[in-house]
C-alpha atoms as a PDB file:
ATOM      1  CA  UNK A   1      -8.711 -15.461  25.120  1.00  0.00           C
ATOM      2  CA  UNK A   2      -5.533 -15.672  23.206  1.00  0.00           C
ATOM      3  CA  UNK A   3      -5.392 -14.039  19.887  1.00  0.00           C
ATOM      4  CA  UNK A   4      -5.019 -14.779  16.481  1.00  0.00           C
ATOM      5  CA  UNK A   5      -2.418 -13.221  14.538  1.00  0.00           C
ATOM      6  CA  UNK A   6      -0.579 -13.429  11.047  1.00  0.00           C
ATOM      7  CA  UNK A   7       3.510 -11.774  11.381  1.00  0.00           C
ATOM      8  CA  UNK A   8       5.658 -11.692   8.653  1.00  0.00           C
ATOM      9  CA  UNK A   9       9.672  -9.588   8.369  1.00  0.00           C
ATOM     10  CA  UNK A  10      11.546  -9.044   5.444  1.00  0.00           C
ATOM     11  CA  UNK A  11      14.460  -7.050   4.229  1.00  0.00           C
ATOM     12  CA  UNK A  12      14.774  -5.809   1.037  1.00  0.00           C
ATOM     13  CA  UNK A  13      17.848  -3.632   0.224  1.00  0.00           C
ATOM     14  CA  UNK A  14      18.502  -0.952   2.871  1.00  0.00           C
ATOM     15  CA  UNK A  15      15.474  -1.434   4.576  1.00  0.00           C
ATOM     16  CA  UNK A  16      13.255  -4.555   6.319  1.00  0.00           C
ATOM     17  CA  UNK A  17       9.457  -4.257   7.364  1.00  0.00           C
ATOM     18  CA  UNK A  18       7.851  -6.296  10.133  1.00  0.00           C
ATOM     19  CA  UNK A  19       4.300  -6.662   9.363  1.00  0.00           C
ATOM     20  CA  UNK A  20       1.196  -8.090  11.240  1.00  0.00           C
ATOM     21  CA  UNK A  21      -2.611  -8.456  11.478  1.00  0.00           C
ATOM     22  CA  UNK A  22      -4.215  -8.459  15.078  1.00  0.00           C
ATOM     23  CA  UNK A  23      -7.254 -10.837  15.164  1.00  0.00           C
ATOM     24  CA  UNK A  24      -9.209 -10.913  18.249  1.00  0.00           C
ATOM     25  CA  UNK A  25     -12.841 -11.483  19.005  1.00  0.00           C
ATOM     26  CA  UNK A  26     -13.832  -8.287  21.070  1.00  0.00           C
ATOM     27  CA  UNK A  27     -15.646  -5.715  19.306  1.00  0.00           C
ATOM     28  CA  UNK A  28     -14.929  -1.956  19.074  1.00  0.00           C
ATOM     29  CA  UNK A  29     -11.338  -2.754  20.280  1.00  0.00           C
ATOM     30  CA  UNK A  30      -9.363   0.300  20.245  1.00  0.00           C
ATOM     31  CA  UNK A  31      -5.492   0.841  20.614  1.00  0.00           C
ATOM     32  CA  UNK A  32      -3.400   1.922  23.113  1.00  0.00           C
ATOM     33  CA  UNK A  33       0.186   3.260  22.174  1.00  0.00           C
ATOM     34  CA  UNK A  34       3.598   3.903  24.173  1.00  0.00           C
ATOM     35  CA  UNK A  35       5.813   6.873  22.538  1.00  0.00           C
ATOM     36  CA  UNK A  36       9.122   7.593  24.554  1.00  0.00           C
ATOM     37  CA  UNK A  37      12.080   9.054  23.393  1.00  0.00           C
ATOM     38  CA  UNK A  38      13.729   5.380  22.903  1.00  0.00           C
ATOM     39  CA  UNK A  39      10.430   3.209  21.802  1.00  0.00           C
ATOM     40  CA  UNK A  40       7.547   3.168  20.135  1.00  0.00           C
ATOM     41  CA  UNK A  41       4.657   0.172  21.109  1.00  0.00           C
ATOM     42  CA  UNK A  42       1.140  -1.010  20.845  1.00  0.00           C
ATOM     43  CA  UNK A  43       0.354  -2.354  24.251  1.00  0.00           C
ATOM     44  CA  UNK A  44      -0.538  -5.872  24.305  1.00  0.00           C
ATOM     45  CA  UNK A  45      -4.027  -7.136  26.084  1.00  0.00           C
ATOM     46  CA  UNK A  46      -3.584  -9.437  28.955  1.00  0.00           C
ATOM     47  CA  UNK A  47      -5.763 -12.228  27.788  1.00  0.00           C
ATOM     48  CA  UNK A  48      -6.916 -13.577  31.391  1.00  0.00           C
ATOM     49  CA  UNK A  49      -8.131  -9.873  32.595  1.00  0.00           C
ATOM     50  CA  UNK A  50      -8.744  -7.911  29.602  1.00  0.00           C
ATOM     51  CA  UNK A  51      -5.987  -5.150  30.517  1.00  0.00           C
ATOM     52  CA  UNK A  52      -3.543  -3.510  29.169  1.00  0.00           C
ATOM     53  CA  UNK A  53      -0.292  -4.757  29.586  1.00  0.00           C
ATOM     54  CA  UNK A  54       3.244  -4.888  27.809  1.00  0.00           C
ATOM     55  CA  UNK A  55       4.270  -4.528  24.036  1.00  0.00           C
ATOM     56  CA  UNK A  56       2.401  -6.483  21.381  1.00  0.00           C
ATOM     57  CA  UNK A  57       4.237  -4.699  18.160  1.00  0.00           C
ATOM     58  CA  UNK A  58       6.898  -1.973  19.019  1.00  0.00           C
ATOM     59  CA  UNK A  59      10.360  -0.843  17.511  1.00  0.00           C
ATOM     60  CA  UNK A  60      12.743   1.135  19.313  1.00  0.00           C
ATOM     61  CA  UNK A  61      15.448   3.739  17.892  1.00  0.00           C
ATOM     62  CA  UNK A  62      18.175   1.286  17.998  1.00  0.00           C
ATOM     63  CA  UNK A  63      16.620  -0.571  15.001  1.00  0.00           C
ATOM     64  CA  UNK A  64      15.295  -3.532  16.802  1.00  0.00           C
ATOM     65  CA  UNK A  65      11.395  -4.189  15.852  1.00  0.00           C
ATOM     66  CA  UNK A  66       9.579  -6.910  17.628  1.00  0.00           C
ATOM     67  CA  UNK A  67       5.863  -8.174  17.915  1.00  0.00           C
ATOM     68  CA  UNK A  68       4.221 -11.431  19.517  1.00  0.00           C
ATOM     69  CA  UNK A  69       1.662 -14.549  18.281  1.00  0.00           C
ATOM     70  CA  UNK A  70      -0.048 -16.216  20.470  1.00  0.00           C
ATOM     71  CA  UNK A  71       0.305 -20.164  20.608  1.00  0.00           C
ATOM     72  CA  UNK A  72      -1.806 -21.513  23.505  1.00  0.00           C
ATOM     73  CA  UNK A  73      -2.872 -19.557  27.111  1.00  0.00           C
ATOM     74  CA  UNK A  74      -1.580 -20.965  30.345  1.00  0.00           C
ATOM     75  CA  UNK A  75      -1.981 -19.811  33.777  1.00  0.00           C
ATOM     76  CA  UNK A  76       1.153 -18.210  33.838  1.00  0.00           C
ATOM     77  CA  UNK A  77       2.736 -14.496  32.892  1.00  0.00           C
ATOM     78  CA  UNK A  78       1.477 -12.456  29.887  1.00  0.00           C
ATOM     79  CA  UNK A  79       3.919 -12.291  27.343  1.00  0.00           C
ATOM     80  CA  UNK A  80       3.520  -9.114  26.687  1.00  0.00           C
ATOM     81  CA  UNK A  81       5.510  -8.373  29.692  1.00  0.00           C
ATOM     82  CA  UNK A  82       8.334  -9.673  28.415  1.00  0.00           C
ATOM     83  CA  UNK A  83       8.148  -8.744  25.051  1.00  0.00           C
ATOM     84  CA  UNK A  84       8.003  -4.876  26.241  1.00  0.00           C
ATOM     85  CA  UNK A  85      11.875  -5.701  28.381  1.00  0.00           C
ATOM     86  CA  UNK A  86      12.982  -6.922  24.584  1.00  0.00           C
ATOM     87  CA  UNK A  87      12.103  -3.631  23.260  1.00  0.00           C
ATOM     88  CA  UNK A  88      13.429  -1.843  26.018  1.00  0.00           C
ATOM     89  CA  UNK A  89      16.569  -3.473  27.068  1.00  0.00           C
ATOM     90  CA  UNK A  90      18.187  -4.991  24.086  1.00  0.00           C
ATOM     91  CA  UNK A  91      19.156  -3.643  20.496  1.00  0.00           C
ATOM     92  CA  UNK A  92      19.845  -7.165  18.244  1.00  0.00           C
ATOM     93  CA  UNK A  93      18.133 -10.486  18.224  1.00  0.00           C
ATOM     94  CA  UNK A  94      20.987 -12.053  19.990  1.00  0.00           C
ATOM     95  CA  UNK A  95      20.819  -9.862  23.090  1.00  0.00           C
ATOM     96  CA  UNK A  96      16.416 -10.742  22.520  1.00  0.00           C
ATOM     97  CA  UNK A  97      17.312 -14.499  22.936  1.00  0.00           C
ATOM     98  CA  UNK A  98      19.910 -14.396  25.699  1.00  0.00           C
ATOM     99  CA  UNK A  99      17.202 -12.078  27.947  1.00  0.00           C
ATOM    100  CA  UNK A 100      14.659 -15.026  27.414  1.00  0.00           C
ATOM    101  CA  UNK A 101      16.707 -17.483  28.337  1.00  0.00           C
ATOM    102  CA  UNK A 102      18.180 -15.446  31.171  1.00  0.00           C
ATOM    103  CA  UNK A 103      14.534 -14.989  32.334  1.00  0.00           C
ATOM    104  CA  UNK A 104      12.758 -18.509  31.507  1.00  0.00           C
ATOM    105  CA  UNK A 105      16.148 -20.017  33.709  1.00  0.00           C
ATOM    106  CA  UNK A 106      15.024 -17.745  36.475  1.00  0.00           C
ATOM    107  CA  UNK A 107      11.879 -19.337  37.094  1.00  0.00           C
ATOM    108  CA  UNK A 108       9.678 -17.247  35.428  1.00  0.00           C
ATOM    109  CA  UNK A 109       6.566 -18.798  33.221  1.00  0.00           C
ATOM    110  CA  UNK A 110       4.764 -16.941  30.627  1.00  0.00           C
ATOM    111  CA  UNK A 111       1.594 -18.002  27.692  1.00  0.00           C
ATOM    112  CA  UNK A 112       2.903 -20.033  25.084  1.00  0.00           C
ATOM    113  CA  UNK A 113       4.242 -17.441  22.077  1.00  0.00           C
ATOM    114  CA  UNK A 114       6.319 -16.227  18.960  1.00  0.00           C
ATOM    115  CA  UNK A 115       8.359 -13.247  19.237  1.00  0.00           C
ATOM    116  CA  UNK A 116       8.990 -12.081  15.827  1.00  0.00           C
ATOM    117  CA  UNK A 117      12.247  -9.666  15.583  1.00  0.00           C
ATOM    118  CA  UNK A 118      13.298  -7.527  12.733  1.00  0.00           C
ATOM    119  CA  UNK A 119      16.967  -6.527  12.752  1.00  0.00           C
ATOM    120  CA  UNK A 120      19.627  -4.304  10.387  1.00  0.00           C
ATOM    121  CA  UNK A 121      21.147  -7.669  10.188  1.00  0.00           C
ATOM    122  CA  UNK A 122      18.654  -9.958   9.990  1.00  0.00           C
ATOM    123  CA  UNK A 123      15.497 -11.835  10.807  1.00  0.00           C
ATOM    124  CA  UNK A 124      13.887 -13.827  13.267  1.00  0.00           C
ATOM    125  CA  UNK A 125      11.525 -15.910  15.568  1.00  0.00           C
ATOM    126  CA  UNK A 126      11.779 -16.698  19.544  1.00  0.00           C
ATOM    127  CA  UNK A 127       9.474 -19.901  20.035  1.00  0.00           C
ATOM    128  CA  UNK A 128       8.710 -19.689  23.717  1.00  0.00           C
ATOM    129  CA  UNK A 129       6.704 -22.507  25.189  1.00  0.00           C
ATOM    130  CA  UNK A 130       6.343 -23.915  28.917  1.00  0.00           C
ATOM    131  CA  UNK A 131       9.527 -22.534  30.193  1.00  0.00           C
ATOM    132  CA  UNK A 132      11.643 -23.327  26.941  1.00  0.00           C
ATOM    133  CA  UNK A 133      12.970 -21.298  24.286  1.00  0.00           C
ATOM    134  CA  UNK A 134      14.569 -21.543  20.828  1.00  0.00           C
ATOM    135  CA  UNK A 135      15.817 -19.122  18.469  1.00  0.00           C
ATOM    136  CA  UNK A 136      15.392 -19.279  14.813  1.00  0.00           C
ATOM    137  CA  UNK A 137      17.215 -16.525  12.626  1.00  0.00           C
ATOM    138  CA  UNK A 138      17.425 -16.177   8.801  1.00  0.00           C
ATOM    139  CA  UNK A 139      19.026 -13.181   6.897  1.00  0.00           C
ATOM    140  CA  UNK A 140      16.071 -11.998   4.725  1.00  0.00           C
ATOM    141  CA  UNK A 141      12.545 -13.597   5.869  1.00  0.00           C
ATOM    142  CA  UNK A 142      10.450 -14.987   8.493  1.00  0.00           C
ATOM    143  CA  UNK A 143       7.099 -15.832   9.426  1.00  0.00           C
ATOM    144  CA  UNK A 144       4.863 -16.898  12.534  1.00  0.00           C
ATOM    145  CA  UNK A 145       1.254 -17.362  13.107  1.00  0.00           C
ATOM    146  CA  UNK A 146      -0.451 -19.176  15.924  1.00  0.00           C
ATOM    147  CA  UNK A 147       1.875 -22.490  16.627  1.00  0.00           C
ATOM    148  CA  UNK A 148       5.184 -23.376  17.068  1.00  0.00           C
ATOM    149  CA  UNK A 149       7.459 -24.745  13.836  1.00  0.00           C
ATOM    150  CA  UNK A 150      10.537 -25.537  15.899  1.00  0.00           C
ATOM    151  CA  UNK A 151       9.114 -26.502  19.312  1.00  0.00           C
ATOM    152  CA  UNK A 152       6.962 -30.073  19.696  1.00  0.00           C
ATOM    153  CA  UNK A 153       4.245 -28.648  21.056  1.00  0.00           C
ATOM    154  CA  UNK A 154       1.909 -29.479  18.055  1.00  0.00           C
ATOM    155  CA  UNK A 155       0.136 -32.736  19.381  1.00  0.00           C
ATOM    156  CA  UNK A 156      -0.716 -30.530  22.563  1.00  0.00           C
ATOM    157  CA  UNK A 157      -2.394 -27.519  20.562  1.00  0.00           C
ATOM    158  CA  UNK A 158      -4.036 -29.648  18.531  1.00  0.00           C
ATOM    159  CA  UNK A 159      -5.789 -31.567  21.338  1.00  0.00           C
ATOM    160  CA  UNK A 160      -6.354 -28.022  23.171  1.00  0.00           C
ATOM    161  CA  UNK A 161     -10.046 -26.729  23.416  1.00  0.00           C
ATOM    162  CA  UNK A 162     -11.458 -23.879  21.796  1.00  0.00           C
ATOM    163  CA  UNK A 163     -11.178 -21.804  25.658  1.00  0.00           C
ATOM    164  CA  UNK A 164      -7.725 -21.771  25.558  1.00  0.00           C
ATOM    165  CA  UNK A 165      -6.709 -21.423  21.906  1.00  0.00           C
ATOM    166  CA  UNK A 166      -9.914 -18.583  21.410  1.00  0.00           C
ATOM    167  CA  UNK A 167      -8.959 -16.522  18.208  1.00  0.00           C
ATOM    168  CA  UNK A 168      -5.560 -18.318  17.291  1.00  0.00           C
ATOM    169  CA  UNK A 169      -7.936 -20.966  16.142  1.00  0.00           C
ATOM    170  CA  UNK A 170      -7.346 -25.174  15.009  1.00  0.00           C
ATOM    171  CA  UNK A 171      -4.061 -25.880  14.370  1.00  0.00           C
ATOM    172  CA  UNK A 172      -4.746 -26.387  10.717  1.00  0.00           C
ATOM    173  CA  UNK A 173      -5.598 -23.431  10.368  1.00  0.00           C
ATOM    174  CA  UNK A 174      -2.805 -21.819  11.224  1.00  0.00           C
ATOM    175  CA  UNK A 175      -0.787 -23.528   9.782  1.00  0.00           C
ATOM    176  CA  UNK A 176      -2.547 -22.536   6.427  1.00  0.00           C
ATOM    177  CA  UNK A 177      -2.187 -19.247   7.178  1.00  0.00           C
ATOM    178  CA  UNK A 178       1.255 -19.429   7.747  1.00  0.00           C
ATOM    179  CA  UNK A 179       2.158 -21.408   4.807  1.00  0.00           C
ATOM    180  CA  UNK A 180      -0.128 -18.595   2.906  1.00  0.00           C
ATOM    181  CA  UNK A 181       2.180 -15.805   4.327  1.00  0.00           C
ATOM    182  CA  UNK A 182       5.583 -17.037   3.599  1.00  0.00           C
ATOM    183  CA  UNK A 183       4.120 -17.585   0.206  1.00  0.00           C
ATOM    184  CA  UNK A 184       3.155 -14.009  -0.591  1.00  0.00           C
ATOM    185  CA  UNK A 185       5.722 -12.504   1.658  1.00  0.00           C
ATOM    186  CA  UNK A 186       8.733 -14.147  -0.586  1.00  0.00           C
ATOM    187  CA  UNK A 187       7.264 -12.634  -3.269  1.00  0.00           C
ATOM    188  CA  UNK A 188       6.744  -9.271  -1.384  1.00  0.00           C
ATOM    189  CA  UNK A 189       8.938  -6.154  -2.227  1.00  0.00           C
ATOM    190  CA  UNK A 190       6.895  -2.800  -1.656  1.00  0.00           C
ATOM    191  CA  UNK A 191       5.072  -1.510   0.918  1.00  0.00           C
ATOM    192  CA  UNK A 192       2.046  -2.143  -1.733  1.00  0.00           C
ATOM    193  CA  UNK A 193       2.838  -5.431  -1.835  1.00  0.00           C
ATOM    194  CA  UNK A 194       2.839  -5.899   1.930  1.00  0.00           C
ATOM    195  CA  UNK A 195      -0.064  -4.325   2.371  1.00  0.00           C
ATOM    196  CA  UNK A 196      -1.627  -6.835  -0.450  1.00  0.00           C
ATOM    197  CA  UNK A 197      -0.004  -9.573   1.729  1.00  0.00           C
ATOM    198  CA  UNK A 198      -1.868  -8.531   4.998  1.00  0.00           C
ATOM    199  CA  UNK A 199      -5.902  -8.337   3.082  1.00  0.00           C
ATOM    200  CA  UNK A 200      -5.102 -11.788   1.472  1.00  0.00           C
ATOM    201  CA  UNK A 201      -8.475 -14.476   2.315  1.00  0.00           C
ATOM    202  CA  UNK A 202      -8.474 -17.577   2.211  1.00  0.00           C
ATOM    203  CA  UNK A 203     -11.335 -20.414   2.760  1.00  0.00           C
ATOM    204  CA  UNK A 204     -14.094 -19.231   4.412  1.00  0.00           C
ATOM    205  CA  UNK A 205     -12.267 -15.991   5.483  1.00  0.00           C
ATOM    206  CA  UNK A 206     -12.132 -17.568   9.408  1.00  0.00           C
ATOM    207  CA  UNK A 207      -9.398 -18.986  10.920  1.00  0.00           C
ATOM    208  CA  UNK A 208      -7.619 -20.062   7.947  1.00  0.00           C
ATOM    209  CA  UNK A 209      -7.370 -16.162   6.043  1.00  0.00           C
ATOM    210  CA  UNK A 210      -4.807 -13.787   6.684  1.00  0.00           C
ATOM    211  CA  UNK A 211      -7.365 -11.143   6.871  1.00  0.00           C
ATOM    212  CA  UNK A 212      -9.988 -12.864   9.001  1.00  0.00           C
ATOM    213  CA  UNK A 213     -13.846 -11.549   9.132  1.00  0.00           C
ATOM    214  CA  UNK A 214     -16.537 -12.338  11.674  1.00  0.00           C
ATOM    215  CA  UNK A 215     -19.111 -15.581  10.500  1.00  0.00           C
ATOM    216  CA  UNK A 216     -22.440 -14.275   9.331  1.00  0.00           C
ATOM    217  CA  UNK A 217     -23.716 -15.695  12.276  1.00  0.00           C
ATOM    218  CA  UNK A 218     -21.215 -14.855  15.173  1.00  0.00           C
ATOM    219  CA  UNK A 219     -22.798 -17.183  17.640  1.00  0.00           C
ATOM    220  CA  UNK A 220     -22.574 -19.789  15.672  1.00  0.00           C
ATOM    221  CA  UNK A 221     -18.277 -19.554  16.410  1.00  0.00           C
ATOM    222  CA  UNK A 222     -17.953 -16.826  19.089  1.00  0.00           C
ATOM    223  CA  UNK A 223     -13.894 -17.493  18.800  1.00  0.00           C
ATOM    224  CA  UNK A 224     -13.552 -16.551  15.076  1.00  0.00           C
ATOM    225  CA  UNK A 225     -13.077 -12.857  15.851  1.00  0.00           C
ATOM    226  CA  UNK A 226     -11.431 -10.643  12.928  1.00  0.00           C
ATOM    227  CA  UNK A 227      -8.697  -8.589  12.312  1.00  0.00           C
ATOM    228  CA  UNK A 228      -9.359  -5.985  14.786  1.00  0.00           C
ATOM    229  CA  UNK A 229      -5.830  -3.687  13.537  1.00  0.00           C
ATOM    230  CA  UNK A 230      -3.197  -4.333  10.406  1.00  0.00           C
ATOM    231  CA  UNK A 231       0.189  -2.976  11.260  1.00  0.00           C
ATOM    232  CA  UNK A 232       3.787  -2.570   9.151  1.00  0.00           C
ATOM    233  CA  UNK A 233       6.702  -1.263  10.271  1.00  0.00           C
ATOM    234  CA  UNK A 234       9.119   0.491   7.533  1.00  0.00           C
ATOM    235  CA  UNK A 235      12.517   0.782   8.970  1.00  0.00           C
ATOM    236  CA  UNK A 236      15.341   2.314   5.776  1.00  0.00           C
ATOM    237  CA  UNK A 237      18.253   3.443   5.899  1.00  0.00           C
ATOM    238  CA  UNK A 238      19.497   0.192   8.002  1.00  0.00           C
ATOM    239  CA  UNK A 239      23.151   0.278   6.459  1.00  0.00           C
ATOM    240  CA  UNK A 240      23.726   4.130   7.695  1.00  0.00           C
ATOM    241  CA  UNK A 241      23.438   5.623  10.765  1.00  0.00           C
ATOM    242  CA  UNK A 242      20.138   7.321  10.058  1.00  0.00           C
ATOM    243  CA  UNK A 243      17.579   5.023  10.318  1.00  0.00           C
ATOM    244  CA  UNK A 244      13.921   6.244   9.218  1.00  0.00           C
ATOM    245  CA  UNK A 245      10.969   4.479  11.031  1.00  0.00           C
ATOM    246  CA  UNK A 246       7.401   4.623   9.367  1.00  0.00           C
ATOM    247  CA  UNK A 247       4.374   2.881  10.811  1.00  0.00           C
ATOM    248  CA  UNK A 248       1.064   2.123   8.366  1.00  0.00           C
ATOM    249  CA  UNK A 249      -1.656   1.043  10.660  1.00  0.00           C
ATOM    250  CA  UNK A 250      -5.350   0.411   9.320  1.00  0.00           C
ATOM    251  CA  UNK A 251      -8.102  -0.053  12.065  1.00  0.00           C
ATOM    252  CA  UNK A 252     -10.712  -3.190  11.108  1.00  0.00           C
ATOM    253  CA  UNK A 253      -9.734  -5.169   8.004  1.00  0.00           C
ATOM    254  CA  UNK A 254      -6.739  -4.421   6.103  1.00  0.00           C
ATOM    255  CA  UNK A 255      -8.733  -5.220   3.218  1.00  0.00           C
ATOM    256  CA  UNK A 256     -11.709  -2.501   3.143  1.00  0.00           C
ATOM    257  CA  UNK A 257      -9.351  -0.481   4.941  1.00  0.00           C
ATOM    258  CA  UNK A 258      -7.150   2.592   4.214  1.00  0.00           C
ATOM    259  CA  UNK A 259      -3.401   2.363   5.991  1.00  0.00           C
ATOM    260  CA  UNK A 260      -2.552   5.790   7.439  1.00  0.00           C
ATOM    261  CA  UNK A 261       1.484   6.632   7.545  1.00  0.00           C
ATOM    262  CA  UNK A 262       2.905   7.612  10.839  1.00  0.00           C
ATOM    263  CA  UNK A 263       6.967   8.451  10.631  1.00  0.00           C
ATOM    264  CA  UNK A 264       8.047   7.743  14.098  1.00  0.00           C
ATOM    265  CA  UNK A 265      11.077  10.254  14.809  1.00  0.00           C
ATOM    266  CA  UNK A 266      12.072   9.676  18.430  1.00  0.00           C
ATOM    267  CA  UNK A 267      13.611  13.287  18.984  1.00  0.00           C
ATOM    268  CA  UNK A 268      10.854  14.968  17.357  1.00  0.00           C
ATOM    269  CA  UNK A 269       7.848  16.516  20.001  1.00  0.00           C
ATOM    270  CA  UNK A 270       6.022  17.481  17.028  1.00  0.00           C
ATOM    271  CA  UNK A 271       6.438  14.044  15.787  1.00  0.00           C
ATOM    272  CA  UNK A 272       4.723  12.271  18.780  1.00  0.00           C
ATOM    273  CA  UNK A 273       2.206  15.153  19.245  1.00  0.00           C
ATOM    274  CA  UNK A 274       1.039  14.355  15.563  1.00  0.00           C
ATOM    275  CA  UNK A 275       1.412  10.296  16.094  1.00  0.00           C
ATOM    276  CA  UNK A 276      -0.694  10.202  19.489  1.00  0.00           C
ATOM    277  CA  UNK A 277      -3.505  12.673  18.122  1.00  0.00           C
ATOM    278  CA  UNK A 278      -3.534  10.932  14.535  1.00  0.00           C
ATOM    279  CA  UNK A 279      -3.260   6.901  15.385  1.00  0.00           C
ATOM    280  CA  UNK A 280      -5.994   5.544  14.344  1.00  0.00           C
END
């Protein structure tokens, strides 16, 4: 089942945050993390088996911070897969959008996506669909939830059944959410506030809230899920040469709970001995 997820970026000043809530409708899910000396990434979930597999929010010392939304599950590559070579093999959004294309013209089919991308110099979104691409880029903000904006792909999520849309949820939904997000996240300019941003409800706290809870009765909508993991990246110190990375990740909902502050310093040991024995 695809998830259901709420991304936002910003940059404020000398520094930009990439921010995201991880919906999904397993319970007791449990994060797996990647720390090398030139990345840092959640592993995504591939959605068909249940494994681990690839980058689903990452960063690496070069500045470039990336995570992905689901849009609609096909039987073709997990995303993930490809969002991990991003994060590994490129430093700007550019060089993100030319390795897409490279790799969609080669033949190769993934799940229907957003790639969000943070950036020194700027913002943006990588709308991937079945074997297509575009780029959208802004200087200062950017969100994505679980459709396209730039792709016309809506008529065919919104006639998609629940199987293959799972936690990303109705269409109208997401769009709510999304509208919801680049509401707040204009607005946005503290780590506070983003955290604020990430516990906001809305309607019935399902499919159309930011911070999404189970139904009272589960069974009675087994997609709904919740947010399962709340994550923001801090990257400062973007106009120097010493950039700073700081991850706040909160387990369960963002909104009961407490972020914990992980500084991710990629030539530190004693950094990722305290990041892999503290993540939440």
């Amino acid at each position: 089942m695809p998830d259901g997820c709420t991304s936002g970026a910003k940059i404020i000043g000398d520094r930009y945050f990439l921010l995201k809530n991880r919906d999904l409708i397993w319970g007791g899910f449990r994060d797996t993390i990647v720390f090398e000396n030139d990345i840092f990434y959640i592993t995504g979930v591939n959605v068909k088996g249940g494994d681990f597999t690839g980058a689903h929010f990452g960063f690496n010392r070069d500045g470039l911070a990336a995570c992905n939304t689901s849009v609609l599950v096909t039987q073709n590559k997990a995303d993930d897969l490809l969002l991990e070579r991003i994060l590994r093999e490129t430093k700007t959004i550019e060089d993100a959008f030319e390795l897409v294309q490279k790799d969609l013209g080669s033949g190769e089919l993934y799940h229907w996506c957003n790639f969000m991308l943070a950036s020194p110099n700027g913002v943006g979104a990588i709308e991937i669909g079945d074997g297509v691409a575009v780029l959208e880029e802004d200087p200062h903000i950017i969100t994505r939830t679980n459709h396209h904006l730039l792709l016309p792909t809506a008529d065919i999520v919104r006639r998609a059944t629940q199987e293959f849309r799972g936690a990303a949820g109705r269409l109208s939904g997401s769009q709510r959410r999304r509208q919801d997000a680049m509401k707040l996240l204009s607005e946005a300019t503290s780590m506070m506030d983003m955290t604020q941003v990430l516990s906001t409800h809305g309607g019935d706290r399902g499919f159309d809230s930011i911070c999404r809870h189970l139904p009272e009765n589960p069974k009675s909508n087994p997609y709904q899920g919740e947010t399962v993991y709340s994550y923001i990246v801090e990257v400062s110190g973007i106009d120097s040469d010493e950039m700073e990375f700081r991850l706040n990740v909160t387990a369960g909902n963002p909104c009961v709970g407490l972020y914990k502050e992980l500084a991710i310093v990629f030539d530190s040991p004693e950094s990722k001995f305290n990041v892999l024995n503290n993540y939440p």
